[in-house]
N, C-alpha and C. Protein backbone atom coordinates (compact mmCIF):
# COMPACT_ATOMS: atom_id res chain seq x y z
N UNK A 1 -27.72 -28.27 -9.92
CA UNK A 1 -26.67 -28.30 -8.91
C UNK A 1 -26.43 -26.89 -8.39
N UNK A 2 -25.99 -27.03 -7.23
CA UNK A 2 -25.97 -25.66 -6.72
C UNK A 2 -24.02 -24.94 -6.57
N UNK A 3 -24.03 -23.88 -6.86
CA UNK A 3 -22.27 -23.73 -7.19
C UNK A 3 -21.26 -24.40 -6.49
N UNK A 4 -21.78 -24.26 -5.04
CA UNK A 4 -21.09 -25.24 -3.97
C UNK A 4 -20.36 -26.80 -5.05
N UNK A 5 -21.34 -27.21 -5.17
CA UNK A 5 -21.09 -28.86 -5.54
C UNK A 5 -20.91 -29.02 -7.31
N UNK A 6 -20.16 -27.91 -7.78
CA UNK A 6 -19.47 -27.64 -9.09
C UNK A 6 -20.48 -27.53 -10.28
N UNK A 7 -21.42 -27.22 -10.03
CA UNK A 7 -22.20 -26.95 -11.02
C UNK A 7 -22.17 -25.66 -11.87
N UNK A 8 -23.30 -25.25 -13.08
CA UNK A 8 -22.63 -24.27 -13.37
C UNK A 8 -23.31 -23.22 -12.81
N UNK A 9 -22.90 -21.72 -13.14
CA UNK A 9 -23.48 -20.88 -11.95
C UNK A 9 -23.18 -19.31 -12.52
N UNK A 10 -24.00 -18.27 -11.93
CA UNK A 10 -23.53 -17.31 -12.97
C UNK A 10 -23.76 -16.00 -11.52
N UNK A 11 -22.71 -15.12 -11.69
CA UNK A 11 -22.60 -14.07 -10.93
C UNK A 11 -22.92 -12.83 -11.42
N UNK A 12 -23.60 -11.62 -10.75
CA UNK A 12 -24.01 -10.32 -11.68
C UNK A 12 -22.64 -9.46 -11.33
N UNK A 13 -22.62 -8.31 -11.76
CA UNK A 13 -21.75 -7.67 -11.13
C UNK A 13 -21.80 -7.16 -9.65
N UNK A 14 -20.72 -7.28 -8.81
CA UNK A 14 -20.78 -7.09 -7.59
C UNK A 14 -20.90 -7.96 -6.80
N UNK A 15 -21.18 -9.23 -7.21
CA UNK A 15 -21.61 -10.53 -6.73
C UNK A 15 -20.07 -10.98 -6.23
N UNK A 16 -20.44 -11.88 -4.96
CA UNK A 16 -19.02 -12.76 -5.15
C UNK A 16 -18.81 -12.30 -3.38
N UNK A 17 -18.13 -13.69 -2.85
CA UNK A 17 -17.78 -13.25 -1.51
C UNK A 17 -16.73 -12.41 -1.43
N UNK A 18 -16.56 -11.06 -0.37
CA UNK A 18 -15.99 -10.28 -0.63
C UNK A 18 -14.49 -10.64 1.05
N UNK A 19 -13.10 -10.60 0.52
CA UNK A 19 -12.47 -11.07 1.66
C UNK A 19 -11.60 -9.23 1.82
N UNK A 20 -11.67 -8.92 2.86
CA UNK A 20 -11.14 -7.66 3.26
C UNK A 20 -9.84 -7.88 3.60
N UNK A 21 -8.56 -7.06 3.23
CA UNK A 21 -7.38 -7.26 3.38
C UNK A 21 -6.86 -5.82 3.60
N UNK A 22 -7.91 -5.63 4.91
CA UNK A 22 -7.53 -4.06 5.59
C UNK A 22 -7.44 -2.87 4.42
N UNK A 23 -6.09 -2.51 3.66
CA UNK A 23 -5.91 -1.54 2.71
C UNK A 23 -7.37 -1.32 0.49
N UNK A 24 -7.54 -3.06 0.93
CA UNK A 24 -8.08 -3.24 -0.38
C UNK A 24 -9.07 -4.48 -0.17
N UNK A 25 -10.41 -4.62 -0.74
CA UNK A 25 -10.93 -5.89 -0.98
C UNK A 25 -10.70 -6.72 -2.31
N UNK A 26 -11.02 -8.13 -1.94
CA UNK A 26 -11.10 -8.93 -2.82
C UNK A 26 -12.20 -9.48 -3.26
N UNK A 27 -12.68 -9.59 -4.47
CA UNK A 27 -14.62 -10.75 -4.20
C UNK A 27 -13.56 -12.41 -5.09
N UNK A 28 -14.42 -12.77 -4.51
CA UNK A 28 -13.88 -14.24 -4.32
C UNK A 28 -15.24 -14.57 -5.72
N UNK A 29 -14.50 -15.07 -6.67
CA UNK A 29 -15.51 -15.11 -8.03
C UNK A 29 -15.97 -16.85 -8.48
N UNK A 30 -14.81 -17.40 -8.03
CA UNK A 30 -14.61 -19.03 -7.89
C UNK A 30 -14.21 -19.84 -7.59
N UNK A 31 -14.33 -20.54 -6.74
CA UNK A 31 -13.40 -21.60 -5.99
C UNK A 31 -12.86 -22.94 -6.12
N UNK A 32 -12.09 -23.94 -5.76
CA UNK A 32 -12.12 -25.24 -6.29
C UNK A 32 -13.66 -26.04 -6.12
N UNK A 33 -14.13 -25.60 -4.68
CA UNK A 33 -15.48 -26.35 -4.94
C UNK A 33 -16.41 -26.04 -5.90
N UNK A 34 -16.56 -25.16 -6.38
CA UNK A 34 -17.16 -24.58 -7.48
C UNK A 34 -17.36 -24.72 -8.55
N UNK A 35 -15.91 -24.79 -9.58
CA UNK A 35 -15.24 -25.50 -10.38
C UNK A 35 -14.22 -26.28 -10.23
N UNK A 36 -15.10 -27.57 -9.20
CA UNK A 36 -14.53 -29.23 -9.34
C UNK A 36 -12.66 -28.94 -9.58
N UNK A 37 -12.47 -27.88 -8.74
CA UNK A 37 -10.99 -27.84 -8.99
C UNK A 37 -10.06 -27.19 -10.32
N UNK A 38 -11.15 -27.23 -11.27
CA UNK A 38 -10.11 -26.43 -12.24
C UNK A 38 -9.71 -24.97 -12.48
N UNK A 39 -9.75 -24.45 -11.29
CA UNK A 39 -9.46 -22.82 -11.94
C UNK A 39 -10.55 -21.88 -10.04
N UNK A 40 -9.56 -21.00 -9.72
CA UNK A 40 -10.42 -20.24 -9.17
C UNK A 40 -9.78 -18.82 -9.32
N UNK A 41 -11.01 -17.97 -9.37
CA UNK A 41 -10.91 -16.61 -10.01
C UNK A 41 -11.45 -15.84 -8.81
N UNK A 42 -10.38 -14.65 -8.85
CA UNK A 42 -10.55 -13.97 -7.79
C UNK A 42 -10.94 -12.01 -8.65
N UNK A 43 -11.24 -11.04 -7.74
CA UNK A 43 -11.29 -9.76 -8.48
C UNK A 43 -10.84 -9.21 -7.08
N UNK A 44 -9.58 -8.25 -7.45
CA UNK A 44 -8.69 -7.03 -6.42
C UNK A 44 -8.97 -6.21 -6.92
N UNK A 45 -9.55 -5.47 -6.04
CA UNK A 45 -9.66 -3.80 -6.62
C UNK A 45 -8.57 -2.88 -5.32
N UNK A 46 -6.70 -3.11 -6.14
CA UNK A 46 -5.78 -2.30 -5.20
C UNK A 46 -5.31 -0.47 -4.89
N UNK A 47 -4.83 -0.88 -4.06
CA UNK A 47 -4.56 1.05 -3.85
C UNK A 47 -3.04 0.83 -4.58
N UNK A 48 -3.04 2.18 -5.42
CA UNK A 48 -2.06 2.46 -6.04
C UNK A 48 -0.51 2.44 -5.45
N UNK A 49 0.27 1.77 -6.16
CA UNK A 49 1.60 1.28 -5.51
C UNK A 49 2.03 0.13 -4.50
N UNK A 50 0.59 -0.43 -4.58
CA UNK A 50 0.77 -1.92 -3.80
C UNK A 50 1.02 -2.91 -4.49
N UNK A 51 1.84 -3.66 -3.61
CA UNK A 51 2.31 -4.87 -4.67
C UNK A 51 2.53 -6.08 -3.72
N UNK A 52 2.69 -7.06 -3.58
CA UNK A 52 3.26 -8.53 -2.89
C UNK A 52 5.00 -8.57 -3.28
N UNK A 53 5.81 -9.06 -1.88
CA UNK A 53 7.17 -9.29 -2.57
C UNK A 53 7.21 -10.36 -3.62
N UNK A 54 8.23 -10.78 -4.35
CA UNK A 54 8.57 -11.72 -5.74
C UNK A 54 8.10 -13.17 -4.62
N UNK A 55 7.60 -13.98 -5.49
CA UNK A 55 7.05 -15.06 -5.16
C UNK A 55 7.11 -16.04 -6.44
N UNK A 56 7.14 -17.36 -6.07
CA UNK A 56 6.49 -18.62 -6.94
C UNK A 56 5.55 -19.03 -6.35
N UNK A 57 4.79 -19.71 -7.01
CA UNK A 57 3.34 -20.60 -6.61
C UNK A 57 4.43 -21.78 -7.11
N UNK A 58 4.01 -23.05 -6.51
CA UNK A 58 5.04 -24.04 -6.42
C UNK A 58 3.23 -25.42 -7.62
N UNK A 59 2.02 -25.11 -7.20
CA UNK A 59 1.33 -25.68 -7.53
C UNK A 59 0.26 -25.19 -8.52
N UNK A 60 -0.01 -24.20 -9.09
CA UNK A 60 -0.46 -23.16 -9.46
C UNK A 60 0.38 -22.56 -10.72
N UNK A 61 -0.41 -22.51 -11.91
CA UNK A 61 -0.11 -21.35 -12.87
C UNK A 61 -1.29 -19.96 -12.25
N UNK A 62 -0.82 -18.60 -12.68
CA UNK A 62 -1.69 -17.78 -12.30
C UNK A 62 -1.50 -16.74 -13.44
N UNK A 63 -2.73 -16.02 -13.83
CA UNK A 63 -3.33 -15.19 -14.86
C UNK A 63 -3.80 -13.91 -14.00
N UNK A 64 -3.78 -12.88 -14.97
CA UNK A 64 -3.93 -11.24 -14.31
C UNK A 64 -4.55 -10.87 -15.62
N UNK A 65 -5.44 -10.76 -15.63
CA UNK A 65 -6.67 -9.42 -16.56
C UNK A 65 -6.53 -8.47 -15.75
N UNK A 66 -6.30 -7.18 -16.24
CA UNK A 66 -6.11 -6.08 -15.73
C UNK A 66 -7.68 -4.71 -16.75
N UNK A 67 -8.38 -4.47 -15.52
CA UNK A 67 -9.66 -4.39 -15.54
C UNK A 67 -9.66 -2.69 -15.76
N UNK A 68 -9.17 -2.34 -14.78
CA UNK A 68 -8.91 -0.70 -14.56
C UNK A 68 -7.37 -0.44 -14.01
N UNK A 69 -7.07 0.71 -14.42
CA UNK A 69 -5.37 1.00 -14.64
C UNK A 69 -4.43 0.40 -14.68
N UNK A 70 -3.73 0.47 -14.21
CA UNK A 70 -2.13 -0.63 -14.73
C UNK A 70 -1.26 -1.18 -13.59
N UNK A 71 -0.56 -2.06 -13.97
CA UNK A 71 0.00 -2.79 -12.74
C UNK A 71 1.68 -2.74 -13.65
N UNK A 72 2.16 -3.31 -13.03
CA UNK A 72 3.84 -3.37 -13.58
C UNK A 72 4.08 -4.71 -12.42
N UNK A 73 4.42 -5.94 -14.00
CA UNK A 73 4.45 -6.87 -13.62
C UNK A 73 5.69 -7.31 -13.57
N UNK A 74 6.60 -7.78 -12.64
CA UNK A 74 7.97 -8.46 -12.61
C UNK A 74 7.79 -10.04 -12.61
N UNK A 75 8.51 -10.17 -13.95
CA UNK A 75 8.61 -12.06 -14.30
C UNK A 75 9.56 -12.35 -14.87
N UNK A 76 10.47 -13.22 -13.77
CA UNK A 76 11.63 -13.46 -13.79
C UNK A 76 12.69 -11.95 -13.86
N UNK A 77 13.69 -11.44 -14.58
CA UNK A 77 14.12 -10.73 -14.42
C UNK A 77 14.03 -9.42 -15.32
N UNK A 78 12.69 -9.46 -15.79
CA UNK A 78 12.14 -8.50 -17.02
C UNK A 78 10.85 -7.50 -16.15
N UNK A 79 10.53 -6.40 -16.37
CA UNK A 79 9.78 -5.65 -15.71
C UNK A 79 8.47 -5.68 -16.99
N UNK A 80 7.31 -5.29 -16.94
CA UNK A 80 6.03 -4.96 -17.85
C UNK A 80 5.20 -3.85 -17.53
N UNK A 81 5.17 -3.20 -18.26
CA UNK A 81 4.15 -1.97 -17.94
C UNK A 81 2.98 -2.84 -18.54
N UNK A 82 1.69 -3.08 -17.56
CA UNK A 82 0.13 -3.67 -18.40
C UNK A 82 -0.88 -2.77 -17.94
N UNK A 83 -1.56 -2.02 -18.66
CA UNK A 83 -2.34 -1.05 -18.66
C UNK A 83 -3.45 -1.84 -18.88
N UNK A 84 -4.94 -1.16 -18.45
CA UNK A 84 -6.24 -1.73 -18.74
C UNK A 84 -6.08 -2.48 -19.75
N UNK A 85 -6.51 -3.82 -20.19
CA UNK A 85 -6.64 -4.81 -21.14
C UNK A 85 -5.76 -5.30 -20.96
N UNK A 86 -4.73 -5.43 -20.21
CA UNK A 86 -3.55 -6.39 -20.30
C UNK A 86 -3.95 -7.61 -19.88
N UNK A 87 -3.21 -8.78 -20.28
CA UNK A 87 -3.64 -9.93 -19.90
C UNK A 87 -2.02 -10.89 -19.82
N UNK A 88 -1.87 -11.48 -18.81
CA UNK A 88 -0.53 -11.98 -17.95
C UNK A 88 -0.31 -13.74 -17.83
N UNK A 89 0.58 -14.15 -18.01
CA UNK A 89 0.59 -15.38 -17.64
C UNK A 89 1.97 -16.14 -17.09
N UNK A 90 1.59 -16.26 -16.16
CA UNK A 90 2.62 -17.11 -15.28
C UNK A 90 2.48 -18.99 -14.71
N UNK A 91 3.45 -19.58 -15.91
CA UNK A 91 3.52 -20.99 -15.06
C UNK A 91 3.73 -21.00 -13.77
N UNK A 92 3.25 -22.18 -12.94
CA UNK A 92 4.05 -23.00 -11.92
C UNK A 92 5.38 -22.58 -11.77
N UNK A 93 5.88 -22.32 -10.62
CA UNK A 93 7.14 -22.64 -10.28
C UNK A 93 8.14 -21.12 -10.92
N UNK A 94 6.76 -20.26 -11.81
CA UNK A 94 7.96 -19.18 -12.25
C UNK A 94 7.72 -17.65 -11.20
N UNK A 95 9.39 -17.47 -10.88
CA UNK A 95 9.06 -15.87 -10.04
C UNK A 95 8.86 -14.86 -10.67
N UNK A 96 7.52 -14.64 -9.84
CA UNK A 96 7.39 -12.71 -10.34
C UNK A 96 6.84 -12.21 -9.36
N UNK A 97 6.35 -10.85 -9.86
CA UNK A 97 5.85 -10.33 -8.69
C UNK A 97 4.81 -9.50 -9.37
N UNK A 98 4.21 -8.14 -8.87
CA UNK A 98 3.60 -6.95 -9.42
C UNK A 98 3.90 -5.67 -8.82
N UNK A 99 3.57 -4.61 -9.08
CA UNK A 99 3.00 -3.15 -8.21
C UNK A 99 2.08 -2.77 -8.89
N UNK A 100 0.91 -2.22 -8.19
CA UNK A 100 0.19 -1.16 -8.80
C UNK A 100 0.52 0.11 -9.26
N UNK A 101 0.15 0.78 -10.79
CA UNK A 101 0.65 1.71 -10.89
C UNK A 101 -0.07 2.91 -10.22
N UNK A 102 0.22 4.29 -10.94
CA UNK A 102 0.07 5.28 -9.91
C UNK A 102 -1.38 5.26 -9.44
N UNK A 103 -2.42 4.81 -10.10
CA UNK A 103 -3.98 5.19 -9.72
C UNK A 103 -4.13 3.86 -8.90
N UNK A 104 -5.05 3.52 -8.14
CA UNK A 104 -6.31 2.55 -7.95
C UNK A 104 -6.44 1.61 -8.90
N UNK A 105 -5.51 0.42 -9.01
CA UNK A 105 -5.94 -0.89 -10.59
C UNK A 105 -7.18 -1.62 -9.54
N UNK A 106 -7.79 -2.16 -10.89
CA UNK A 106 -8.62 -3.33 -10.48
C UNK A 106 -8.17 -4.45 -11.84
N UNK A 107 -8.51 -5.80 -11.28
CA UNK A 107 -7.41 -6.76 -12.00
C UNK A 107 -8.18 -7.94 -11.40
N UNK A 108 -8.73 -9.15 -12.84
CA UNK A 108 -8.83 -10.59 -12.43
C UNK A 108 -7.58 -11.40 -11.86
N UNK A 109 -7.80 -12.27 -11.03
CA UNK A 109 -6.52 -13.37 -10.83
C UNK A 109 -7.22 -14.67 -10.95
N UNK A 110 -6.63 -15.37 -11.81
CA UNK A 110 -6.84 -16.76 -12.44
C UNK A 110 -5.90 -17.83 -11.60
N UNK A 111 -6.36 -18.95 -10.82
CA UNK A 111 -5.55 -19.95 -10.58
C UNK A 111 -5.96 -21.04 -11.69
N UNK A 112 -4.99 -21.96 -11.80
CA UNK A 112 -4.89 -23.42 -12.40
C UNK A 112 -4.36 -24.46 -12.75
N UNK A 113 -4.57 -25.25 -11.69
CA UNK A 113 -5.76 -25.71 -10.88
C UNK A 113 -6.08 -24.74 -9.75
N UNK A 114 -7.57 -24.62 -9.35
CA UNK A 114 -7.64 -23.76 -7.98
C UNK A 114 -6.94 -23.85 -6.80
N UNK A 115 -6.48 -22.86 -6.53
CA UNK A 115 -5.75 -22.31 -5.40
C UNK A 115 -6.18 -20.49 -5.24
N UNK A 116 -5.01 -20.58 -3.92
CA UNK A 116 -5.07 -19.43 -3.05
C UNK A 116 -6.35 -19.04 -2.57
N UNK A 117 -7.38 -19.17 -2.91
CA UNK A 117 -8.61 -18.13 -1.71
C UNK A 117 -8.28 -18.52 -0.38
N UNK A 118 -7.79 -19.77 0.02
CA UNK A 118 -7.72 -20.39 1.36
C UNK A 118 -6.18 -19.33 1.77
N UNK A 119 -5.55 -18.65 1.09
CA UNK A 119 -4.28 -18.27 1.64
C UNK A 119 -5.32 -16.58 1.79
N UNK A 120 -5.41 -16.09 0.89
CA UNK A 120 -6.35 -14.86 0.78
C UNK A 120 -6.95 -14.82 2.54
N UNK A 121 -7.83 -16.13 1.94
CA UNK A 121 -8.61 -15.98 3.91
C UNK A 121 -8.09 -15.97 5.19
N UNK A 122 -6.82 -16.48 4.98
CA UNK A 122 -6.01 -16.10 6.10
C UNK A 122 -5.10 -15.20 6.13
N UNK A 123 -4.80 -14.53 5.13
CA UNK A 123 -4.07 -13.20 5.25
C UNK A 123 -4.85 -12.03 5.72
N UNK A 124 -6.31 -12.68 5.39
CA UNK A 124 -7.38 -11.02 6.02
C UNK A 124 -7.67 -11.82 7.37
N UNK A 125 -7.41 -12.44 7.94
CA UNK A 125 -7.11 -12.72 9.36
C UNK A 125 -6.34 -12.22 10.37
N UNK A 126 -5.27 -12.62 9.38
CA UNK A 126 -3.67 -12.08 10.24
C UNK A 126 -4.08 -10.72 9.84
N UNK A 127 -4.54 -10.01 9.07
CA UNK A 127 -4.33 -8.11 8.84
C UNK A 127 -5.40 -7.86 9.64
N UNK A 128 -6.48 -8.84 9.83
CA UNK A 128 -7.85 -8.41 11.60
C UNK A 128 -7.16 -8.45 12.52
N UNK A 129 -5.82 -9.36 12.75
CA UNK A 129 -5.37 -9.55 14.08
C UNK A 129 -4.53 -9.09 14.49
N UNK A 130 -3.91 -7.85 13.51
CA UNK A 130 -2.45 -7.22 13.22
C UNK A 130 -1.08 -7.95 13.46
N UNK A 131 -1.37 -9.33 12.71
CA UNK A 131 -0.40 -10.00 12.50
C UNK A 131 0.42 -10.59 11.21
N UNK A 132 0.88 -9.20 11.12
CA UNK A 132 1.21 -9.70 9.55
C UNK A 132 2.82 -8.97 9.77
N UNK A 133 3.61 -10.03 10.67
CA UNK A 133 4.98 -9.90 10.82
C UNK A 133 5.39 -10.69 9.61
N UNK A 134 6.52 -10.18 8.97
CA UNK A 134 7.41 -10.87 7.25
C UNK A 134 7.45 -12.08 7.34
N UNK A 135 7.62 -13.05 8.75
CA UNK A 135 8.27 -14.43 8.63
C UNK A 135 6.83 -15.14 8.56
N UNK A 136 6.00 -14.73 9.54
CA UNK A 136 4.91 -15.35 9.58
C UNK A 136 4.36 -15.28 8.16
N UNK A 137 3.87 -14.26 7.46
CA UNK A 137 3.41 -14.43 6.49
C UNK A 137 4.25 -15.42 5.53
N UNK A 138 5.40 -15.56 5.38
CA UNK A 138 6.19 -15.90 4.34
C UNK A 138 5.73 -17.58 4.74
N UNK A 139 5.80 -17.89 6.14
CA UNK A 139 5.25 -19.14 6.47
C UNK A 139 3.92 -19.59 6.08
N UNK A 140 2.83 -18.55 6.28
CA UNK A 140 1.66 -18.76 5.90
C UNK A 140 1.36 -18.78 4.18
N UNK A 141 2.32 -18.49 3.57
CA UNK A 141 2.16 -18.50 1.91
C UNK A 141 2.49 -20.34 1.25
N UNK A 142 3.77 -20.67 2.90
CA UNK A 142 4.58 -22.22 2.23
C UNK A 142 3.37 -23.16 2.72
N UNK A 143 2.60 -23.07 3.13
CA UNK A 143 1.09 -23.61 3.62
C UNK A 143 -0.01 -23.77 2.17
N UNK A 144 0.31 -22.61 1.52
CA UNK A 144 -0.60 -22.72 0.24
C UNK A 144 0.08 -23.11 -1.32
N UNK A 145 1.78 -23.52 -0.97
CA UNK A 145 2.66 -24.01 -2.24
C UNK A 145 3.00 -22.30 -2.47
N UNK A 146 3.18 -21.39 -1.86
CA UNK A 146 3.56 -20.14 -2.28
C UNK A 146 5.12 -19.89 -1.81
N UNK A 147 6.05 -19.61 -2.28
CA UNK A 147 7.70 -19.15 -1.74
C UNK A 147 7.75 -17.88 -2.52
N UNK A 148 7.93 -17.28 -0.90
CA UNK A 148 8.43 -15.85 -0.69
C UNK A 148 9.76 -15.49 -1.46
N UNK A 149 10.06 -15.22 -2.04
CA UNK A 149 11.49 -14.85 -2.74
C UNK A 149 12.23 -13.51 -1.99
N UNK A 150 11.18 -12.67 -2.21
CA UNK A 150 11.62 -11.00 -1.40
C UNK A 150 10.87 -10.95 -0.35
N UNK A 151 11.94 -9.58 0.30
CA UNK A 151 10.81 -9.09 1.21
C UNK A 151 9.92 -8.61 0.98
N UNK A 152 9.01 -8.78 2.26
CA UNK A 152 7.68 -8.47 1.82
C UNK A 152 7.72 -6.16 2.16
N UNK A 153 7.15 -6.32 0.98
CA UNK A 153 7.57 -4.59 0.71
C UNK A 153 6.31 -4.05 1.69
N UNK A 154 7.00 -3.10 2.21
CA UNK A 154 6.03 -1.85 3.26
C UNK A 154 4.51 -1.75 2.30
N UNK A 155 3.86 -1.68 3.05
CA UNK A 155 2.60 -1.34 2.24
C UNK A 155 1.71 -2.75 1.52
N UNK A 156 2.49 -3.91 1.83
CA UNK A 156 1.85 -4.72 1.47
C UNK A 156 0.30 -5.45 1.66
N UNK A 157 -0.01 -5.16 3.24
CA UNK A 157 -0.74 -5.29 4.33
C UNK A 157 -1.13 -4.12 4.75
């Protein structure tokens, strides 16, 4: 079977469709078609001090391996310093958020069940089309089961 149609499948390093989000890329590692829906895995390699405002995934638990430097994760109303090797977990339905710390992190993101690449692909749309006004995006997240909680912080895009 070929990965498309959920078979199994193996990537080298560097492999993986890569989605550009102007400031940082993403490689796109697995998708629902891929794995028949259970899980899609993404790799961010961010610029230091970027983060997304506080959000829930409404359909979606999501996981963070943190690959190279550290992120500072907000869940619920507790802050985390996770340095290389950290490993994160967030149910459905719970708010958090992140920032990158001071260097360049690179960091897995785990959906499950698969989600978000389809929100991913249209956020590096709207940042080709320089349309990444707060409401719109916050609209384009309730499209993928995502609620915006905060604003979306400068530097996000």
């Amino acid at each position: 079977m070929t990965r498309e149609q959920g078979g199994g499948f193996v990537l080298k390093p560097g492999e993986g469709r890569s989605i550009d989000l102007g400031g940082f890329q993403m490689s796109v590692k697995a998708t629902a078609p891929a794995t028949a829906g259970a899980f899609s895995l993404l790799e961010a390699a961010e610029p230091a001090g970027f983060g997304p405002p506080m959000h829930i995934h409404h359909d979606a638990a999501e996981a963070f391996y943190v690959l190279e430097g550290e992120y500072v994760i907000f869940l619920r109303d507790e802050e985390f310093s996770c340095p290389t090797g950290s490993f994160v977990f967030i149910p459905a339905g719970e708010l958090h958020g992140f920032r990158v710390g001071a260097v360049p992190s690179r960091k897995l993101n785990i959906y499950t069940p698969a989600a978000m690449v389809g929100y991913f692909d249209e956020l590096s749309a709207a940042v080709a089309e320089d349309n990444v006004d707060p409401e719109f995006l916050s609209q384009m997240a309730l499209r993928y089961s995502m609620e915006v909680r905060g604003p979306v912080p400068e530097g996000y895009v």
